[in-house]
Each structure stands twice: as C-alpha cells, then as structure tokens.
PDB file of N, CA and C in Angstrom:
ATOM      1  N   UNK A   1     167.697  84.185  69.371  1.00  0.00           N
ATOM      2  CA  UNK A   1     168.219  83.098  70.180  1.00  0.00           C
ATOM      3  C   UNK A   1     169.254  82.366  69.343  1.00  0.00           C
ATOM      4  N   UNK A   2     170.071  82.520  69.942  1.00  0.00           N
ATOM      5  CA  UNK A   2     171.565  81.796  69.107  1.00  0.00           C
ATOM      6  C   UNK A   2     171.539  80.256  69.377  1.00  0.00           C
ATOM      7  N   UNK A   3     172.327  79.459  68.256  1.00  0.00           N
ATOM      8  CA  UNK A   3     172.168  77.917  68.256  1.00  0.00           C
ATOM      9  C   UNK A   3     173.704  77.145  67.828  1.00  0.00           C
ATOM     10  N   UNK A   4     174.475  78.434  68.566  1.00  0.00           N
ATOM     11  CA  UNK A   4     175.657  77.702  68.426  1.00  0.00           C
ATOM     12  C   UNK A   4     176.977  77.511  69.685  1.00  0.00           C
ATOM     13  N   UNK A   5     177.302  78.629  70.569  1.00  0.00           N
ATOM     14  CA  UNK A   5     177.764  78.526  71.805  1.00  0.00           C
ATOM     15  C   UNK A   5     177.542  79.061  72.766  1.00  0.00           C
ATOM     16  N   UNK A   6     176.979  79.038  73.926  1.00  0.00           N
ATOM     17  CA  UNK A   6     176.211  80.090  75.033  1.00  0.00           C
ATOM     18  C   UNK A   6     176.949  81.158  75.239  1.00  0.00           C
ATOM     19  N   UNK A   7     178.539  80.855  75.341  1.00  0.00           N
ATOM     20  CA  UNK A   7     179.604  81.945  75.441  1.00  0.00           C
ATOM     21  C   UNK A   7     179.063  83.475  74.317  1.00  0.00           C
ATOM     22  N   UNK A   8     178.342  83.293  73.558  1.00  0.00           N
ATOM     23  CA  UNK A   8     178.505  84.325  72.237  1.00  0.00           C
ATOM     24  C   UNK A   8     176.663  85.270  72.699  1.00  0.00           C
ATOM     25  N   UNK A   9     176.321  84.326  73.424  1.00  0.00           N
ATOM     26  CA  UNK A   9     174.808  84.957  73.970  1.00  0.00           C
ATOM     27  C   UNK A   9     175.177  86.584  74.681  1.00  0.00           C
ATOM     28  N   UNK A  10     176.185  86.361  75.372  1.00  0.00           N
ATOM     29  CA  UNK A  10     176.166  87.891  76.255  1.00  0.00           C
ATOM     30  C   UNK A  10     176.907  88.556  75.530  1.00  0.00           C
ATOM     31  N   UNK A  11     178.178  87.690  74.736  1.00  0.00           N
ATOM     32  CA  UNK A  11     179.057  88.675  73.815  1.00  0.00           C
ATOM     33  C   UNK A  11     178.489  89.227  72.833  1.00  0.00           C
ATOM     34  N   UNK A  12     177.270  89.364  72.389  1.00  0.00           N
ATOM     35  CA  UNK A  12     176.805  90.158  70.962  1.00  0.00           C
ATOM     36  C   UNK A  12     175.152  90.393  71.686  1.00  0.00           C
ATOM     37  N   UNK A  13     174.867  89.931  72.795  1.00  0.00           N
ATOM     38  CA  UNK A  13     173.657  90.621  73.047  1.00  0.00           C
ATOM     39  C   UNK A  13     172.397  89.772  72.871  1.00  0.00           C
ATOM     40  N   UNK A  14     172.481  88.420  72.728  1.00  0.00           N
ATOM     41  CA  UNK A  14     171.457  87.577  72.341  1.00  0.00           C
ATOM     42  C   UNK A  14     170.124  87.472  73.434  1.00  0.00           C
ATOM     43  N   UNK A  15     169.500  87.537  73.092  1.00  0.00           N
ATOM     44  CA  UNK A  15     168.472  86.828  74.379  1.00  0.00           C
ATOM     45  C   UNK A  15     168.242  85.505  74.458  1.00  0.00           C
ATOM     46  N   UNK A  16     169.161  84.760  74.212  1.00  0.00           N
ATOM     47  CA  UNK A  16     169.030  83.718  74.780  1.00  0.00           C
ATOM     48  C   UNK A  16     169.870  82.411  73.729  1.00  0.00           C
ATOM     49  N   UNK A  17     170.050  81.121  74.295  1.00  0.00           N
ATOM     50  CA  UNK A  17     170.833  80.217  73.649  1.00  0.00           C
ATOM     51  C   UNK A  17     169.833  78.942  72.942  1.00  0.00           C
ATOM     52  N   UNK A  18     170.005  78.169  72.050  1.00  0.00           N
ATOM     53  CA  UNK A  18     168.943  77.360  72.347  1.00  0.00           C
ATOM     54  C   UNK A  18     170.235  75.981  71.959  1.00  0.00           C
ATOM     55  N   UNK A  19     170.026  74.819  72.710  1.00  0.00           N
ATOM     56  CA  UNK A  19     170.808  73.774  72.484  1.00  0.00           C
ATOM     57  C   UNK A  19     170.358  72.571  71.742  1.00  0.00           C
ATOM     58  N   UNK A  20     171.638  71.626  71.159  1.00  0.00           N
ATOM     59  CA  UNK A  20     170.996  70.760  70.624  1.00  0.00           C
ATOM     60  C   UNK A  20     171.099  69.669  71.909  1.00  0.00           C
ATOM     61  N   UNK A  21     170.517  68.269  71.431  1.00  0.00           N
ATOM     62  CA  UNK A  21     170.677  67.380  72.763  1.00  0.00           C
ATOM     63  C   UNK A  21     171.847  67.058  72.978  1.00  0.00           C
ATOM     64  N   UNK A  22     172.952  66.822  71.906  1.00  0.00           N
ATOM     65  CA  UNK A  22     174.618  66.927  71.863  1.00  0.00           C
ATOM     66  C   UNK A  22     174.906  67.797  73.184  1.00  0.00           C
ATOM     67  N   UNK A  23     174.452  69.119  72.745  1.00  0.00           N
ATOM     68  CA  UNK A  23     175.354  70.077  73.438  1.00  0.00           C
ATOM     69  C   UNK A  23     174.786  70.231  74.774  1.00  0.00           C
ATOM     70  N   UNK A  24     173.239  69.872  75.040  1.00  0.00           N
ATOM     71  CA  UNK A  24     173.100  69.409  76.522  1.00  0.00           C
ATOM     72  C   UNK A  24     173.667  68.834  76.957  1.00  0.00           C
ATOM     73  N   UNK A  25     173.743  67.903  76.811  1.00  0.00           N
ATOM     74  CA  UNK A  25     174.934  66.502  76.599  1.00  0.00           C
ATOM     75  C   UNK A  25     175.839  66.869  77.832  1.00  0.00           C
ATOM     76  N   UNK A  26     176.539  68.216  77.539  1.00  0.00           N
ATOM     77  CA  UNK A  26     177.811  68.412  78.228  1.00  0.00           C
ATOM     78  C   UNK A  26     178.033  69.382  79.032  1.00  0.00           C
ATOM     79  N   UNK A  27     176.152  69.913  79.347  1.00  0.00           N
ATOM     80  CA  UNK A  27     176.310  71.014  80.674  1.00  0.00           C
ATOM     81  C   UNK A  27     175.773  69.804  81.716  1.00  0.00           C
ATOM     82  N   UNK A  28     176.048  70.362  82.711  1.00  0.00           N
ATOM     83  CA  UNK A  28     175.584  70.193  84.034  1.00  0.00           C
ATOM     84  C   UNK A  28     174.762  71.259  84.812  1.00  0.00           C
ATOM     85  N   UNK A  29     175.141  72.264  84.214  1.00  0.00           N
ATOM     86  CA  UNK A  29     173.703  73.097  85.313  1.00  0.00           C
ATOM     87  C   UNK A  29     174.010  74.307  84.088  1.00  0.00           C
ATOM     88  N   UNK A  30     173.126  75.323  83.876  1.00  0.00           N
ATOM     89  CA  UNK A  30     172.449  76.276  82.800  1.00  0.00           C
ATOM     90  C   UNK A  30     173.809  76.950  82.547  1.00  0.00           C
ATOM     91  N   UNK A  31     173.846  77.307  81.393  1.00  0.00           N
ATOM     92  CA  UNK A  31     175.142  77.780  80.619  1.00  0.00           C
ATOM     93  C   UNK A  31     175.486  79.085  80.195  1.00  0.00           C
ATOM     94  N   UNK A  32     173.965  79.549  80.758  1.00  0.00           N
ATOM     95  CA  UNK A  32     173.243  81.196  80.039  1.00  0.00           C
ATOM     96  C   UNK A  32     172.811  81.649  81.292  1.00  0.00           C
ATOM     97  N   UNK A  33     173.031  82.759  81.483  1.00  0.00           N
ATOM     98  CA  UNK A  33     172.411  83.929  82.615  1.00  0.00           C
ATOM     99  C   UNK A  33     170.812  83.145  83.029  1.00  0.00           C
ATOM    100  N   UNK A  34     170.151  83.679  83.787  1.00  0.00           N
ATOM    101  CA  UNK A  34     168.837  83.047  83.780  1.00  0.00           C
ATOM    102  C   UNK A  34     167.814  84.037  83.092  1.00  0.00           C
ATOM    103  N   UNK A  35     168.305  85.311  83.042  1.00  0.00           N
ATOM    104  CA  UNK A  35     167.961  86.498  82.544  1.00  0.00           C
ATOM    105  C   UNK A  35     167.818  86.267  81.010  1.00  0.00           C
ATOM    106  N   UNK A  36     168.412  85.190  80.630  1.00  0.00           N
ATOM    107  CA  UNK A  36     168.128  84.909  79.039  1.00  0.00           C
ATOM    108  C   UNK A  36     167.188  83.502  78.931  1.00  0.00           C
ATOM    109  N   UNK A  37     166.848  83.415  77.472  1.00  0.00           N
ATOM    110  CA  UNK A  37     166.102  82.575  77.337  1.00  0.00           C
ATOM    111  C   UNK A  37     167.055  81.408  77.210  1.00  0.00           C
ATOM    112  N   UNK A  38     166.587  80.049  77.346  1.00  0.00           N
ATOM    113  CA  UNK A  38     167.607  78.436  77.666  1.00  0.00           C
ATOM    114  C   UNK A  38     166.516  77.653  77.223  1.00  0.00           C
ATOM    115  N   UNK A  39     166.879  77.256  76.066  1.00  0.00           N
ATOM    116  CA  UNK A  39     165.936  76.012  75.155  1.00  0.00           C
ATOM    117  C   UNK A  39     166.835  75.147  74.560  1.00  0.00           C
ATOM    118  N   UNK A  40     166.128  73.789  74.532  1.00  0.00           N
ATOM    119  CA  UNK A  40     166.471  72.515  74.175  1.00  0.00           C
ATOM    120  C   UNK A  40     166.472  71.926  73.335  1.00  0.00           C
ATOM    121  N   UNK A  41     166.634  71.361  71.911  1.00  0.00           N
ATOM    122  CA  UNK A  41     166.125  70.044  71.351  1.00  0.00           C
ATOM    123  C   UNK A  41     166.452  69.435  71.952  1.00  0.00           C
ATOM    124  N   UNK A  42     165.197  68.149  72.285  1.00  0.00           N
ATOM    125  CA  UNK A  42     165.521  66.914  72.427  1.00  0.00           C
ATOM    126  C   UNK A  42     164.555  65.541  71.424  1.00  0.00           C
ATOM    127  N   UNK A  43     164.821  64.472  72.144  1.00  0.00           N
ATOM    128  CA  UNK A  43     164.332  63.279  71.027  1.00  0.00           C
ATOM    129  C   UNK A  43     163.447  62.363  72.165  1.00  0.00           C
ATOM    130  N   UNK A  44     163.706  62.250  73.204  1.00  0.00           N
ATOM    131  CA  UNK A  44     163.078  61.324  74.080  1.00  0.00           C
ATOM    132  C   UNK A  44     162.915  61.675  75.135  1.00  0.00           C
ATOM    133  N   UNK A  45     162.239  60.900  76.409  1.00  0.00           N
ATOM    134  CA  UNK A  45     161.804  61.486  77.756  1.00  0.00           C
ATOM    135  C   UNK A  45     163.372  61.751  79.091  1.00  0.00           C
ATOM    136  N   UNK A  46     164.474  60.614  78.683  1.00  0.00           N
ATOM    137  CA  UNK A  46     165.451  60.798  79.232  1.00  0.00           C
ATOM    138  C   UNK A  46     165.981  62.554  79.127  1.00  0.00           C
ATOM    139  N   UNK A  47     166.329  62.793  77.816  1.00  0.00           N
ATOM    140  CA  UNK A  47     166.820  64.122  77.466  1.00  0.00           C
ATOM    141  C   UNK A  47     165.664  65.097  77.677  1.00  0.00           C
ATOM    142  N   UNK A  48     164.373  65.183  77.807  1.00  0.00           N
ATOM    143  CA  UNK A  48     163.542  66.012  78.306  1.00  0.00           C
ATOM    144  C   UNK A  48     164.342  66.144  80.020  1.00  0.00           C
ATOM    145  N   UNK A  49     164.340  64.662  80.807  1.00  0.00           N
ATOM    146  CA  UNK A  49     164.859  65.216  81.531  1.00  0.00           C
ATOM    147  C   UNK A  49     165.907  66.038  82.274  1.00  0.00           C
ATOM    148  N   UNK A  50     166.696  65.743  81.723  1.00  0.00           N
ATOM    149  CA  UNK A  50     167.873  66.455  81.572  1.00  0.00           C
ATOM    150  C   UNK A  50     168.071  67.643  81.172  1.00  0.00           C
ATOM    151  N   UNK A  51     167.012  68.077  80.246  1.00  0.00           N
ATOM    152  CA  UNK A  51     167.210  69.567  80.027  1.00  0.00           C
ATOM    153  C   UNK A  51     166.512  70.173  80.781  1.00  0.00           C
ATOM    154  N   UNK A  52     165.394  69.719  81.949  1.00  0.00           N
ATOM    155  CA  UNK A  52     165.085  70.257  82.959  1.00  0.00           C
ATOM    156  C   UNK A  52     166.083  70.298  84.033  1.00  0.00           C
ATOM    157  N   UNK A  53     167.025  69.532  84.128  1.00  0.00           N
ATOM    158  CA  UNK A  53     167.551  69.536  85.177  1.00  0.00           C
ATOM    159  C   UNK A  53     168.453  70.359  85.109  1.00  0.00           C
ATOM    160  N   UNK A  54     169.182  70.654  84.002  1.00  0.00           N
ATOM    161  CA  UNK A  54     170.022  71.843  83.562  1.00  0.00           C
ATOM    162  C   UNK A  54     169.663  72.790  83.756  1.00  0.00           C
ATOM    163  N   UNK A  55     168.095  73.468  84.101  1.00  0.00           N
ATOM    164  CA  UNK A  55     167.315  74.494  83.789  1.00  0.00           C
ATOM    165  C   UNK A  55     166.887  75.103  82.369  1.00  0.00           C
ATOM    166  N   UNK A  56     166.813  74.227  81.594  1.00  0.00           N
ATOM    167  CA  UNK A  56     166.115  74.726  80.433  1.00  0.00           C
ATOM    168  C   UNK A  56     164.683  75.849  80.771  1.00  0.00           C
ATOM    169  N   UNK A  57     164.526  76.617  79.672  1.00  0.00           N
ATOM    170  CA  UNK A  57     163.363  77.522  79.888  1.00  0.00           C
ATOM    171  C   UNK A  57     162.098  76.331  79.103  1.00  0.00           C
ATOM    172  N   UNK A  58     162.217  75.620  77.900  1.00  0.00           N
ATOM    173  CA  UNK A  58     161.485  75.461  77.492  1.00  0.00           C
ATOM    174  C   UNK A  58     162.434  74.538  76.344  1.00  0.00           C
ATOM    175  N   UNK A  59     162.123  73.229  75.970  1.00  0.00           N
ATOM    176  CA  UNK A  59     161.952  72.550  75.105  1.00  0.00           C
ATOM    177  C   UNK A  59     161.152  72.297  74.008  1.00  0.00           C
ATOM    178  N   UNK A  60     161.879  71.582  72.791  1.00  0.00           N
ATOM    179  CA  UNK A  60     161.595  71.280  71.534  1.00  0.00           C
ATOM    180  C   UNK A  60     161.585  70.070  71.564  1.00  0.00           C
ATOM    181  N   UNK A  61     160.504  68.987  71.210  1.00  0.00           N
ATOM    182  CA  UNK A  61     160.697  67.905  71.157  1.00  0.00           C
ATOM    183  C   UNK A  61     160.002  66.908  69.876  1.00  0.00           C
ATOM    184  N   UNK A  62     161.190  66.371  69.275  1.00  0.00           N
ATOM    185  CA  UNK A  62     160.870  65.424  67.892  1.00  0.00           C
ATOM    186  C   UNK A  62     161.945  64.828  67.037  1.00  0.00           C
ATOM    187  N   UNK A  63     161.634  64.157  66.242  1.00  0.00           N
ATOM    188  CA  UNK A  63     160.522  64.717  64.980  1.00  0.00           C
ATOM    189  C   UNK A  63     159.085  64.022  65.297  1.00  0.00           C
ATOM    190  N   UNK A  64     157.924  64.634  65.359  1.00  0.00           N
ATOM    191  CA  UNK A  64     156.906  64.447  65.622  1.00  0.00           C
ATOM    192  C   UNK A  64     156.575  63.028  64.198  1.00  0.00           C
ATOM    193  N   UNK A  65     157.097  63.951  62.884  1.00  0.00           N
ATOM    194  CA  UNK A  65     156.531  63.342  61.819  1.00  0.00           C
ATOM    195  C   UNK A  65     157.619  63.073  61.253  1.00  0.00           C
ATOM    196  N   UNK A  66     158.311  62.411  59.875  1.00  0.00           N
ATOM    197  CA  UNK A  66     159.541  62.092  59.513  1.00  0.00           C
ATOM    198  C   UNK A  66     159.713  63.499  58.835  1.00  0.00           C
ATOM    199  N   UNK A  67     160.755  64.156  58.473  1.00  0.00           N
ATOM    200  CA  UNK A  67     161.307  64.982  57.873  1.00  0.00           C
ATOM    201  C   UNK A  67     161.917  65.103  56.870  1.00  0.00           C
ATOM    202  N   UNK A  68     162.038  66.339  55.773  1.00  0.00           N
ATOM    203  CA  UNK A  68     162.996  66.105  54.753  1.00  0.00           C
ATOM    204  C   UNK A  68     164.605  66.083  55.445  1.00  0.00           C
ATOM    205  N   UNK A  69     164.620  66.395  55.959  1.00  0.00           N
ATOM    206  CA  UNK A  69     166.125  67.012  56.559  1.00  0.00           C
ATOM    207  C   UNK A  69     166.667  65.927  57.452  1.00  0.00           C
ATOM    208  N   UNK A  70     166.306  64.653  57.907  1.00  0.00           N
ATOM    209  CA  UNK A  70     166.462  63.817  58.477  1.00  0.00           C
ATOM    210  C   UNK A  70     165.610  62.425  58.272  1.00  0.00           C
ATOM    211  N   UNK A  71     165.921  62.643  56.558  1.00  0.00           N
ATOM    212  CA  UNK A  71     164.552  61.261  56.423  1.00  0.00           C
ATOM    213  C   UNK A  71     165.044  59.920  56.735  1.00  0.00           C
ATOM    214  N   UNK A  72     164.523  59.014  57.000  1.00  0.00           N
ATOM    215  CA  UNK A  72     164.340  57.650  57.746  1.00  0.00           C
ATOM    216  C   UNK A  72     164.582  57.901  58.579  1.00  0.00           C
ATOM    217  N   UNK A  73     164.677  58.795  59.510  1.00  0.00           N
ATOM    218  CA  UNK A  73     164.566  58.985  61.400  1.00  0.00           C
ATOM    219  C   UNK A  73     162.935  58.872  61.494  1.00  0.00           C
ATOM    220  N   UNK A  74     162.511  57.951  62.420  1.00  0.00           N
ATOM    221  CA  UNK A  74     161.051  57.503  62.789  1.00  0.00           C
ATOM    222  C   UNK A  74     160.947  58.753  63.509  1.00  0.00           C
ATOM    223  N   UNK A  75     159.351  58.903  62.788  1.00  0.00           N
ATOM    224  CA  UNK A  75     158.695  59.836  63.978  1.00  0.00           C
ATOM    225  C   UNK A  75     157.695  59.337  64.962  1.00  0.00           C
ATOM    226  N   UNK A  76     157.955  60.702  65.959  1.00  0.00           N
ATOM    227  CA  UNK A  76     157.460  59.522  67.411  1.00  0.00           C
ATOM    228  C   UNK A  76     155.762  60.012  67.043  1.00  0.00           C
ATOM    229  N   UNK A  77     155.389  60.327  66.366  1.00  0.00           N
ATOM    230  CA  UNK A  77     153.661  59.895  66.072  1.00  0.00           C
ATOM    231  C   UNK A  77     153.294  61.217  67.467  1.00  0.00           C
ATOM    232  N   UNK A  78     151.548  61.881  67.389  1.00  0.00           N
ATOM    233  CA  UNK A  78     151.628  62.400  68.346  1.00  0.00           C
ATOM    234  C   UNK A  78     151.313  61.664  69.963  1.00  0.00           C
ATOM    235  N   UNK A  79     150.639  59.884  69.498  1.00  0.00           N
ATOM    236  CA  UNK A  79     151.403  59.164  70.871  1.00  0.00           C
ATOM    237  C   UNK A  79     152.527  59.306  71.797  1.00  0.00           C
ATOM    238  N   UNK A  80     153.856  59.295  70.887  1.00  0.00           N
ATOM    239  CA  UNK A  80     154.979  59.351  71.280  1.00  0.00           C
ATOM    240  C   UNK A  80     155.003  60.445  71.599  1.00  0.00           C
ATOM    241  N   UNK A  81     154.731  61.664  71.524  1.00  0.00           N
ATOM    242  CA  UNK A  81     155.172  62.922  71.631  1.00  0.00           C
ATOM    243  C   UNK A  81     154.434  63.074  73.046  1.00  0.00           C
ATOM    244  N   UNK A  82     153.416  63.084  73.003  1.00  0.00           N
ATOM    245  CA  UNK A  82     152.004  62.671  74.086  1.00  0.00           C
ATOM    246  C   UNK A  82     152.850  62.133  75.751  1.00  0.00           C
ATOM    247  N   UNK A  83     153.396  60.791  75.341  1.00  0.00           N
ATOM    248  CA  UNK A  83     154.101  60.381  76.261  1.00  0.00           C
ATOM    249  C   UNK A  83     155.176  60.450  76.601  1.00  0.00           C
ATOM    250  N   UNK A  84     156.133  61.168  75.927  1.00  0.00           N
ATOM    251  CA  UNK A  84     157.303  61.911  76.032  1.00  0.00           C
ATOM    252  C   UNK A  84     157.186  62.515  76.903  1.00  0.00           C
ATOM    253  N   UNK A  85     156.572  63.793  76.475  1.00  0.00           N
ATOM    254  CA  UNK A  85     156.110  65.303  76.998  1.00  0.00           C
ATOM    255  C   UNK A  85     155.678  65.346  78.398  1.00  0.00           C
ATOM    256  N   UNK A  86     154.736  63.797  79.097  1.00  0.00           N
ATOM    257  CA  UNK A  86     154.448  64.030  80.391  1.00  0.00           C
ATOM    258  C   UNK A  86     155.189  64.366  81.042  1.00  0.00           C
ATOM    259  N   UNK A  87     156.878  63.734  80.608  1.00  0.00           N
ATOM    260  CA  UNK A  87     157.643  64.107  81.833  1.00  0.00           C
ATOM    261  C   UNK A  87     157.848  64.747  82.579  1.00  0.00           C
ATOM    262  N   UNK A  88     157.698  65.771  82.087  1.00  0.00           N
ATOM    263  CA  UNK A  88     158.295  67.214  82.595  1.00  0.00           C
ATOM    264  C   UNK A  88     157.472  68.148  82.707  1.00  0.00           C
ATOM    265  N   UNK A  89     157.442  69.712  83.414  1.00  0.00           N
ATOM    266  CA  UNK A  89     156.374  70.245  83.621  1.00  0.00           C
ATOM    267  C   UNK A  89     156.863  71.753  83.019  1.00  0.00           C
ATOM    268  N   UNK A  90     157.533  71.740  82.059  1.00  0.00           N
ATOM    269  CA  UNK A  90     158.192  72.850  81.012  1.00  0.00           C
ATOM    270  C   UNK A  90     156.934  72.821  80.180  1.00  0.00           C
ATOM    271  N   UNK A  91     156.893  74.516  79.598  1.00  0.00           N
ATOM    272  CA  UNK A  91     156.436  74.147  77.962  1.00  0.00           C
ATOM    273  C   UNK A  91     157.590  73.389  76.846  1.00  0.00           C
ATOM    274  N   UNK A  92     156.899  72.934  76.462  1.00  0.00           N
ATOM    275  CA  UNK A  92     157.458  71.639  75.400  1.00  0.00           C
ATOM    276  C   UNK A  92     157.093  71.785  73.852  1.00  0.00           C
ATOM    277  N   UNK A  93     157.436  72.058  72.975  1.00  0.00           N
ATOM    278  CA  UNK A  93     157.181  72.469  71.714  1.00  0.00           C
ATOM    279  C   UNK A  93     157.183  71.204  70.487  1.00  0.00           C
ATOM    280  N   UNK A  94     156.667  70.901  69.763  1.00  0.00           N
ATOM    281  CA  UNK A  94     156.391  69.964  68.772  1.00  0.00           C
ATOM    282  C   UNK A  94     157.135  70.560  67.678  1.00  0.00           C
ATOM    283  N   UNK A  95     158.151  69.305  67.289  1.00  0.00           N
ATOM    284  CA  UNK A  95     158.972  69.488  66.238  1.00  0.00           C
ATOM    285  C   UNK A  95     159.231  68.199  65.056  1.00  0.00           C
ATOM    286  N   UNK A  96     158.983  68.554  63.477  1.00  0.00           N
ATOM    287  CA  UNK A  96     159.363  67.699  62.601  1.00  0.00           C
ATOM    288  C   UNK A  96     158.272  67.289  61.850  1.00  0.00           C
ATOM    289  N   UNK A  97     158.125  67.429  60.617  1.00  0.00           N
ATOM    290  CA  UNK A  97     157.186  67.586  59.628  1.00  0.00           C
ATOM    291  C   UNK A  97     155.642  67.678  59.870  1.00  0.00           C
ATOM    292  N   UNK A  98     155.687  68.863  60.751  1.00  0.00           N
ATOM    293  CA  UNK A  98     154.334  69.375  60.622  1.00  0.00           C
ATOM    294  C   UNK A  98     154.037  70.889  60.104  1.00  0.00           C
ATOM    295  N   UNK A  99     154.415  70.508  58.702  1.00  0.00           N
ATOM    296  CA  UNK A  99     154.220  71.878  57.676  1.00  0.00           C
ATOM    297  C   UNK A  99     152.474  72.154  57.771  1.00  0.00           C
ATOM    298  N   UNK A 100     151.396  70.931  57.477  1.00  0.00           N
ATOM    299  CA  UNK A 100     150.592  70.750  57.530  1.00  0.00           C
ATOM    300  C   UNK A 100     149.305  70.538  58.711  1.00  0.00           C
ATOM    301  N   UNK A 101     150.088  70.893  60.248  1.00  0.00           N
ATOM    302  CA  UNK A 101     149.619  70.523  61.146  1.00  0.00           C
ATOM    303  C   UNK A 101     149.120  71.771  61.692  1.00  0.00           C
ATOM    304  N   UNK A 102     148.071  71.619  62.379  1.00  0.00           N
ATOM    305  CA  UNK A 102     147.146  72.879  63.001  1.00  0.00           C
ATOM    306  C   UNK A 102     147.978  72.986  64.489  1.00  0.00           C
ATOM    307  N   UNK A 103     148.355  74.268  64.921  1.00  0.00           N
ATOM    308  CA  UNK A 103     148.806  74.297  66.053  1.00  0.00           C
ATOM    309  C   UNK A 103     148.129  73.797  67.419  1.00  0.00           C
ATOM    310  N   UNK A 104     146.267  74.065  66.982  1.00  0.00           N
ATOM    311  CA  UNK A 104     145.587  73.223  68.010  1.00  0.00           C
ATOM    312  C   UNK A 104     146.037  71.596  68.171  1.00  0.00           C
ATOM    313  N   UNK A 105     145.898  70.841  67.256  1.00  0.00           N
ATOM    314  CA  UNK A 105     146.446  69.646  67.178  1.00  0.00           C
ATOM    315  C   UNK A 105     147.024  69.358  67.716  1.00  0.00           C
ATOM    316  N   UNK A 106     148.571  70.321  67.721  1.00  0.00           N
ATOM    317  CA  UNK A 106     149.326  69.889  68.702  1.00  0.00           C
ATOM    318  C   UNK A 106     149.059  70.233  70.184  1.00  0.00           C
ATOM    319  N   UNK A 107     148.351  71.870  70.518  1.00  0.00           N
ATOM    320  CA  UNK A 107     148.191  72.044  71.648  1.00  0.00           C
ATOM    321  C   UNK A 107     147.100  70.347  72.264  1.00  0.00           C
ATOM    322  N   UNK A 108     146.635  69.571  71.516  1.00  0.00           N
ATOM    323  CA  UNK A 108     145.856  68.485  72.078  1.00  0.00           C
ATOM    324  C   UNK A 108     146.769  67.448  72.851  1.00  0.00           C
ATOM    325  N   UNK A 109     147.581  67.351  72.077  1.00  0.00           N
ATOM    326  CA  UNK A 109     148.628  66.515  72.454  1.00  0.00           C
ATOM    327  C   UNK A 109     149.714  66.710  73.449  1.00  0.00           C
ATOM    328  N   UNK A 110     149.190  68.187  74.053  1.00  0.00           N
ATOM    329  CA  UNK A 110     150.384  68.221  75.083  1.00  0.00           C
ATOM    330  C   UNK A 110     151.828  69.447  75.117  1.00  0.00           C
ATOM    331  N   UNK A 111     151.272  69.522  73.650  1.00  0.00           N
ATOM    332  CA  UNK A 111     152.433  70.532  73.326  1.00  0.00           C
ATOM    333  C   UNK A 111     151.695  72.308  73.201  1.00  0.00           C
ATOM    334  N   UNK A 112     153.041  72.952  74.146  1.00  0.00           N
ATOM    335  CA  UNK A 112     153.133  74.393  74.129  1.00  0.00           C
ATOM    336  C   UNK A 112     152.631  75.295  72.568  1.00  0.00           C
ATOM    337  N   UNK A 113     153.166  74.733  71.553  1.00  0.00           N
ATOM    338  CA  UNK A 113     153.123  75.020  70.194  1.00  0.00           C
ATOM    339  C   UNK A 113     154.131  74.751  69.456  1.00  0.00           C
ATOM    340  N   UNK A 114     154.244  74.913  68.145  1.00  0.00           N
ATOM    341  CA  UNK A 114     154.655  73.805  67.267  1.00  0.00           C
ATOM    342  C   UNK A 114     156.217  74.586  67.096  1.00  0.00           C
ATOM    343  N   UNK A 115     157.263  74.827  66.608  1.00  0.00           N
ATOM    344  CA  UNK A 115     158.611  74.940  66.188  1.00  0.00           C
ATOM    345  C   UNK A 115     158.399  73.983  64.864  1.00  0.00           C
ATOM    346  N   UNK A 116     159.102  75.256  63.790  1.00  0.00           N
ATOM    347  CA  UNK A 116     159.289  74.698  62.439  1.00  0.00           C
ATOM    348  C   UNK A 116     159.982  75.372  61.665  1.00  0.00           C
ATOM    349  N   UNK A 117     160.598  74.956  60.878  1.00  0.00           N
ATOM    350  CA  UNK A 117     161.849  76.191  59.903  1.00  0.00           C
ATOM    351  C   UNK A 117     160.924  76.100  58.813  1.00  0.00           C
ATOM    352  N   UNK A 118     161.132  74.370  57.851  1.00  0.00           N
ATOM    353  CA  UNK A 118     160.999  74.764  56.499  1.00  0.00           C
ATOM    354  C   UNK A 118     159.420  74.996  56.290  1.00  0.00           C
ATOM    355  N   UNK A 119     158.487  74.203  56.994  1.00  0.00           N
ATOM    356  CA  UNK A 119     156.974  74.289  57.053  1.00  0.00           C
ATOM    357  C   UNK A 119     156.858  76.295  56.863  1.00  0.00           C
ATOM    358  N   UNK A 120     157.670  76.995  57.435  1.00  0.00           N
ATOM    359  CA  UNK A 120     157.244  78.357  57.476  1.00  0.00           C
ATOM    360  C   UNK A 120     158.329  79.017  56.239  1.00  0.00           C
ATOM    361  N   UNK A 121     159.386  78.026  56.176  1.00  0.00           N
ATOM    362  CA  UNK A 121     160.643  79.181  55.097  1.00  0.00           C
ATOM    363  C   UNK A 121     161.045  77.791  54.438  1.00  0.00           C
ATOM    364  N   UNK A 122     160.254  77.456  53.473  1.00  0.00           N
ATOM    365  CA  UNK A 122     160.739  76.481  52.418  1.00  0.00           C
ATOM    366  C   UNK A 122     161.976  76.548  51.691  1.00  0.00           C
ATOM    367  N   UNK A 123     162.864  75.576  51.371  1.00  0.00           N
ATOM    368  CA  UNK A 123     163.885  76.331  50.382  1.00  0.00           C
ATOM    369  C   UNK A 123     163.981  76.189  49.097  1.00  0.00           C
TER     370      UNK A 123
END
C-alpha cells in the first residue's frame, strides 16, 4: 500500500493507497479504484468523518500515546481513542506509541488492531 500519490497505485500495481489527513484534505470522493485498498490517517472524529465519506476502506487513528517521532503532540489516551472511533462504522486501527501495548487492549477500546512502524522496526 503506497503512501504517497493514488495516481502511482495502478501505475506500478499497488493494492492500494493509504492517505495522510493532509491529503484527505483534498479528495472529495475515493481517489483509488474500489478494487484497491483506501486507508486513512487521521487525528480526530471530524477527519474520521470525512474519510468515510470519501470512502475510505479503513482508518488509522492517533497518536493513541505520545511518540518519538512527534513528541509533545498529546495523546488522545485510550478514552480519546474510545470516543473518537464511535463515529464511524469502519474498522479503525490504533496508532502512536504502543510498542508495549497488547493488541487485545486495543481491540477493548474499539479498535480493529493496532498500526505501528517503530514498535515492530526500531531504528
């Protein structure tokens, strides 16, 4: 799943695009075949909605916990994530320093399962 222009998904064969909330930002309806996969980051319940309305397949939503890669961005706690997540009736994935977090955990809270780079590929 490519994470940089939907245009390059069919040109090299991708299964699918995944966006940031920026680049939701500036569709209006799905950008990718439906035949491919269409995923989201987002940060809050507004942009959850919105990437449903675009037709997202499935969202990422956080930082659950603060991050190295974005430190002093508050994390929305799994409250926040909890009440985020009702919005919408997508799977929804938990994202941002949960190197340490049990995937049940999150499945408690609402979430599909967890999305993580460095928790799995440290650098």
């Amino acid at each position: 799943i490519l994470d940089r222009e939907p245009a390059m998904v069919d040109a090299i064969g991708a299964d699918g695009w995944h966006a940031t909330s920026a680049a939701l930002a500036r569709y209006g309806a799905r950008p990718v075949d439906p035949a491919r996969w269409f995923g989201a980051s987002v940060h809050d319940a507004a942009q959850l909605r919105a990437a449903q309305i675009v037709g997202v397949d499935f969202a990422v939503l956080g930082p659950v916990f603060e991050t190295k890669t974005h430190p002093g961005a508050p994390g929305l706690g799994w409250s926040g994530f909890s009440e985020r997540r009702g919005v919408i009736g997508l799977p929804v994935y938990a994202l941002g320093g949960l190197a340490q977090v049990d995937p049940s955990e999150a499945r408690r809270h609402g979430a599909q399962g967890i999305a993580a780079i460095s928790a799995y590929w440290p650098r």
